[in-house]
Protein backbone atom coordinates (compact mmCIF):
# COMPACT_ATOMS: atom_id res chain seq x y z
CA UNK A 1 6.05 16.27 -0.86
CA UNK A 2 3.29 17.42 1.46
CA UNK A 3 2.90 15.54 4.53
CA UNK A 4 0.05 13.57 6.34
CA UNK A 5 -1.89 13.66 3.06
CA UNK A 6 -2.77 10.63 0.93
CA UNK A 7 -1.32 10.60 -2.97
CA UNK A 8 -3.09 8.27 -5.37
CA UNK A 9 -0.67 7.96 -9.14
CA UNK A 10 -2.18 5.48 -11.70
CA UNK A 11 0.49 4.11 -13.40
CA UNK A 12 1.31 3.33 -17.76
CA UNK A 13 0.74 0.00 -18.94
CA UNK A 14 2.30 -2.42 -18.97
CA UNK A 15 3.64 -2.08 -14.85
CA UNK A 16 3.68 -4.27 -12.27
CA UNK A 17 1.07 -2.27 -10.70
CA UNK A 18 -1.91 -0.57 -12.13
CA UNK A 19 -2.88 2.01 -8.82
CA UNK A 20 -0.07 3.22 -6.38
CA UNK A 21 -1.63 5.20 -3.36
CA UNK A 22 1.13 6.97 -0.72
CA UNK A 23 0.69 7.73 2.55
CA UNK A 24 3.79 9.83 4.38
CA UNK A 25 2.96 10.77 7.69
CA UNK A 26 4.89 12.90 10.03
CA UNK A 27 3.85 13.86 13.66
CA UNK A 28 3.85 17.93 14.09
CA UNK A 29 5.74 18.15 17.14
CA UNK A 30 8.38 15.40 15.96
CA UNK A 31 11.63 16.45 13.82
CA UNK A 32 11.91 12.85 12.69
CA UNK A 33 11.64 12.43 8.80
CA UNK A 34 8.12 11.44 8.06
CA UNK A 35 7.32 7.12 7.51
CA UNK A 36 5.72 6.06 4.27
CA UNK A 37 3.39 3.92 3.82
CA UNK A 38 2.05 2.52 0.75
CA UNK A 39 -0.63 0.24 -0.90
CA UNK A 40 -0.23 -0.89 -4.11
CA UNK A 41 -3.08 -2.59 -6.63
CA UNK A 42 -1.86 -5.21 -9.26
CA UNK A 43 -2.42 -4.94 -12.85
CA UNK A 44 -4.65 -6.98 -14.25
CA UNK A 45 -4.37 -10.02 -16.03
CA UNK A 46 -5.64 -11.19 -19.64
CA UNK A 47 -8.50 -13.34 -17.27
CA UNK A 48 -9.89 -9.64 -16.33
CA UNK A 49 -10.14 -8.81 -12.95
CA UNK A 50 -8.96 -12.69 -11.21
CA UNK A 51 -5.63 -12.49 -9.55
CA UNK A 52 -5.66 -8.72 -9.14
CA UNK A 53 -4.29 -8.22 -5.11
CA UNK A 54 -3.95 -5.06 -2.88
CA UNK A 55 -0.46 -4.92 -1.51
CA UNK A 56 0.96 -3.10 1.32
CA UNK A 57 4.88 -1.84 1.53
CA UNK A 58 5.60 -1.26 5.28
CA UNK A 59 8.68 0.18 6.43
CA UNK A 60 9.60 -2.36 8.84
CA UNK A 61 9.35 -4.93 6.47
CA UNK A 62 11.34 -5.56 3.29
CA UNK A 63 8.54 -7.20 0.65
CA UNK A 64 5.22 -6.59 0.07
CA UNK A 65 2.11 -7.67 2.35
CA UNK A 66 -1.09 -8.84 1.00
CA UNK A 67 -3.67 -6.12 3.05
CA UNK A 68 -6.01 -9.39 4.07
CA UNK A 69 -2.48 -10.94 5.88
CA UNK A 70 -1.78 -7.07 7.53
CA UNK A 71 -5.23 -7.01 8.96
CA UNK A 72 -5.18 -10.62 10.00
CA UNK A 73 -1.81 -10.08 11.91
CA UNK A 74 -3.19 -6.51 13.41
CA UNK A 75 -6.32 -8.21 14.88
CA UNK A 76 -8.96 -6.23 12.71
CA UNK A 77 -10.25 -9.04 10.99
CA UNK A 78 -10.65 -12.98 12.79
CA UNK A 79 -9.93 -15.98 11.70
CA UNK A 80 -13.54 -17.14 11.30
């Protein structure tokens, strides 16, 4: 796969996830493989759009992140 570019796959029905978006990025100079990185969006539910989350798989950690929690933890966003 080509590298430092995003990849957006919807996925068939009935899935766990409805949109899977990849990033793998690889620095130029580096001969390390490249990290992925990838956000995933739920599939709906029969209530429409409610309970639908954006996920985030992160290589140093083994089960998915909710993105709101990631940006919390990485200062983007406060508290308030």
């Amino acid at each position: 796969m080509a590298q430092n570019i995003v990849l957006v796959f919807g996925k068939k029905q009935p899935s766990k996830y409805a949109w899977v978006s990849e990033i793998r990025s690889m620095a130029e100079s580096a001969q390390k493989a490249p990290q992925q990185f990838c956000v995933r969006l739920t599939s709906r539910t029969k209530a429409g759009f409610q309970g639908q989350t954006i996920l985030t798989a992160i290589p140093q950690i083994r089960e998915d992140v909710p993105v709101g929690i990631l940006m919390r933890a990485l200062n983007v966003i406060g508290d308030k």
